[in-house]
Protein backbone atom coordinates (compact mmCIF):
# COMPACT_ATOMS: atom_id res chain seq x y z
CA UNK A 1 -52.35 27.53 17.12
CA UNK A 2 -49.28 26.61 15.76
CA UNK A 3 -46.34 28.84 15.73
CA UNK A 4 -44.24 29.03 12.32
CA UNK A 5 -40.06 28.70 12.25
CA UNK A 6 -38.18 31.48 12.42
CA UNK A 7 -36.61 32.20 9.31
CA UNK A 8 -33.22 32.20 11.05
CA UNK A 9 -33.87 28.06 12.57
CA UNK A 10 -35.38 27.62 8.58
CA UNK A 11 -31.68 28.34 7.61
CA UNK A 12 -29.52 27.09 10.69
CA UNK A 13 -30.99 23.53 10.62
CA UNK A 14 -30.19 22.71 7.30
CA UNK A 15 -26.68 24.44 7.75
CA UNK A 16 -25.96 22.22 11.11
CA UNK A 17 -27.04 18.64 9.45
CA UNK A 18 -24.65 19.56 6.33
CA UNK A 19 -21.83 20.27 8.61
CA UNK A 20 -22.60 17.31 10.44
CA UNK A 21 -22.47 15.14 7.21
CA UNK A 22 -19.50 16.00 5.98
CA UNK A 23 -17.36 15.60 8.94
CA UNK A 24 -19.56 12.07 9.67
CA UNK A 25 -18.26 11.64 5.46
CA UNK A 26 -15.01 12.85 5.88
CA UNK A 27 -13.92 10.35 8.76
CA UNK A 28 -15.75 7.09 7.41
CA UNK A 29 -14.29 7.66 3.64
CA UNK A 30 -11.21 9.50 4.06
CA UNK A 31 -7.93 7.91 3.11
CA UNK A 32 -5.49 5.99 5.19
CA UNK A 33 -3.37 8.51 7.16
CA UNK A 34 -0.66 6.15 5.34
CA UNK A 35 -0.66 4.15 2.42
CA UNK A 36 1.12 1.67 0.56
CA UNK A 37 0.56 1.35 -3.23
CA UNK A 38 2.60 -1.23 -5.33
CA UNK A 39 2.96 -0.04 -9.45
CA UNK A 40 4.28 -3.16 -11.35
CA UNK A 41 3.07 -5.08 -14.56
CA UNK A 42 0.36 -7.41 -14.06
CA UNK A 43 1.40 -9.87 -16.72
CA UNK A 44 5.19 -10.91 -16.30
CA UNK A 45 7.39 -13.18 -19.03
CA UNK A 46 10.35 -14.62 -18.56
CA UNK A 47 13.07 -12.74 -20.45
CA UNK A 48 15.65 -14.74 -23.47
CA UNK A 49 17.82 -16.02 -20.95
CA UNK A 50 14.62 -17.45 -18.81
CA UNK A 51 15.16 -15.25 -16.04
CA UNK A 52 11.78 -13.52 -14.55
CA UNK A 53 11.90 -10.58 -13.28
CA UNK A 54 9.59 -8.19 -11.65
CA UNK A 55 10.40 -4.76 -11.39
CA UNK A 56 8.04 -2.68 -8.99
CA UNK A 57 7.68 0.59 -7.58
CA UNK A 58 6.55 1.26 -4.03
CA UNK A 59 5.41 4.52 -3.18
CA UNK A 60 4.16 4.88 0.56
CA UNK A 61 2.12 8.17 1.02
CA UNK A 62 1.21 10.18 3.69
CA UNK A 63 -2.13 11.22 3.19
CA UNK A 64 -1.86 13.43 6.76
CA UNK A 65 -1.57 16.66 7.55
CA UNK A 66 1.63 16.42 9.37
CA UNK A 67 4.30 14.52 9.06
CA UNK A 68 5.13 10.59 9.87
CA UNK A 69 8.16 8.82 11.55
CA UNK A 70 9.27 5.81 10.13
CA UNK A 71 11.46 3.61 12.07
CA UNK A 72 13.01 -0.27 11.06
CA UNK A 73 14.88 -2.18 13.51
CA UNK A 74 17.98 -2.96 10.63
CA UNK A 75 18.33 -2.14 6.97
CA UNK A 76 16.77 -5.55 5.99
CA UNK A 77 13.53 -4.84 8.13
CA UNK A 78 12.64 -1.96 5.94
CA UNK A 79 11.33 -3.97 2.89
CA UNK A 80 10.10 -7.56 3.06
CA UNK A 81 8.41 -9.68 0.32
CA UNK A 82 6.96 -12.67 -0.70
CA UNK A 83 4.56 -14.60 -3.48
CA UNK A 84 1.43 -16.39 -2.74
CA UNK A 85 -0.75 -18.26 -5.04
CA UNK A 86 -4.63 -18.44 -5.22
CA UNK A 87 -4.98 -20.86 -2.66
CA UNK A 88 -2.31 -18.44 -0.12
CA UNK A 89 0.44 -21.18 -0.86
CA UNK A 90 3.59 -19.46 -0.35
CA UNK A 91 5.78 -19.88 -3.66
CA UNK A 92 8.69 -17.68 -3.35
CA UNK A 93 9.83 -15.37 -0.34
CA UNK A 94 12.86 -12.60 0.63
CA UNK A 95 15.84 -14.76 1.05
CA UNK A 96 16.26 -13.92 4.96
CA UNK A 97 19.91 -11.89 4.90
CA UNK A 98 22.04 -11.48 7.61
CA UNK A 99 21.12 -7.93 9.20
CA UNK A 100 22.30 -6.17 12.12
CA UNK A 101 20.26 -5.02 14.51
CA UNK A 102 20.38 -0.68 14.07
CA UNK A 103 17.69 1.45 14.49
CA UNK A 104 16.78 3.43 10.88
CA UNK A 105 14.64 6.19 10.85
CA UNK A 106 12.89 8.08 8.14
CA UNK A 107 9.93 10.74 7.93
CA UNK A 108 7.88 11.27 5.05
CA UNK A 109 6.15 15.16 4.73
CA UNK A 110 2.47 15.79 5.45
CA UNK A 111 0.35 14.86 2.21
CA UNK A 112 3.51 13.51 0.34
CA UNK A 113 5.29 10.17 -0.43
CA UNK A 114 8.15 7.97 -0.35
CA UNK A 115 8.98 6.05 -3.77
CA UNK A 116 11.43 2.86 -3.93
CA UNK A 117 11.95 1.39 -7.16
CA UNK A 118 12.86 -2.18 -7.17
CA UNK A 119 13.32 -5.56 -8.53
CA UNK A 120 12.59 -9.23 -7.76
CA UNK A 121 14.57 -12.23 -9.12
CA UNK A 122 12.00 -14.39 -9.21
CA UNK A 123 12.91 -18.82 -10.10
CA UNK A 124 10.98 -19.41 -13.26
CA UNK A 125 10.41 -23.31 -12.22
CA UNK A 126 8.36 -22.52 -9.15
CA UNK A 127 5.41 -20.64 -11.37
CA UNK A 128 2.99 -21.78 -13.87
CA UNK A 129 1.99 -19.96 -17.21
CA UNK A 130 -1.69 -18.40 -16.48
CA UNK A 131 -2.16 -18.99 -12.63
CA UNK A 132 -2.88 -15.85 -10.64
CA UNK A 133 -0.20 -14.79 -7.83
CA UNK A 134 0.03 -12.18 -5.38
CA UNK A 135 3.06 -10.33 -4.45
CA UNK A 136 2.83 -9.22 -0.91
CA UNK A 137 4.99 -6.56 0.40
CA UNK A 138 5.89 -4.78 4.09
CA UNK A 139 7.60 -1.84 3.74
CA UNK A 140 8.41 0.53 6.87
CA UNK A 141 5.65 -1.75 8.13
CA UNK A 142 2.95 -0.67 5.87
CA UNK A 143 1.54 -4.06 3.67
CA UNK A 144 0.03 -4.48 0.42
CA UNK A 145 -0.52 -6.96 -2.04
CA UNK A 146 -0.61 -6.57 -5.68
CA UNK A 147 -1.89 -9.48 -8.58
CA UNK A 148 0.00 -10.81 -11.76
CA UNK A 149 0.03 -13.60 -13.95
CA UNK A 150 2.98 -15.21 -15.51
CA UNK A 151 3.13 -15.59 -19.39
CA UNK A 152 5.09 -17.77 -22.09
């Protein structure tokens, strides 16, 4: 003869494997503890005088509950760049500047963010009206890429 659940397992069970897959959802999907996220215009033109510039803002956020130390070895380590092409061809980088060696540090608030704003100068000879680039970015030694196109 068989013997029927208890009412209380009937409800427990279905209670434990819930539990169990949200935590199993919650650490395979959750965001990055930190995360870089580049806002700039996808399509760029070169202005009346022929210059191209692209302006971008970086915000790095701390999706954690507690807060993050940031640390750069030198004011210029804090923010690299550089452009790629479809084929990973490197067409424009940071001009490397002189920078002394001085630890920076910097925190950024549990489940906030740090925003830059910025600008590149970028040399209108060494890109081509409709190819596909990538600007690449480190910034407090997070990375992210971003894609544009250059327009007439």
């Amino acid at each position: 003869m068989r013997k029927r659940a208890t009412p209380s397992f009937v409800f427990i069970a279905p209670l434990v494997l819930l539990i169990m897959l949200s935590v199993y959802i919650r650490a395979t999907y959750s965001p990055e503890p930190v995360l870089l996220q580049i806002d700039m215009a996808r399509t760029l033109a070169a202005g009346e005088d022929g210059a191209l510039m692209l302006d971008a803002t970086l915000r790095l956020a701390n999706n954690a509950e507690e807060f993050v130390q940031l640390s750069a070895n030198g004011e210029c380590q804090i923010l690299r760049w550089y452009i790629v092409d479809s084929s990973d061809q490197i067409i424009q980088s940071q001009r490397t500047p002189i920078c002394e060696p001085n630890e920076i540090l910097e925190s950024i608030d549990a489940e906030s963010a740090l925003v830059y704003s910025t600008g590149f100068v970028l040399d209108p000879s060494r890109f081509s009206s409709g190819e596909r680039y990538f600007l690449r970015v480190r910034f407090w030694g997070y990375e992210a890429q971003e894609r544009f196109t250059v327009s007439d």
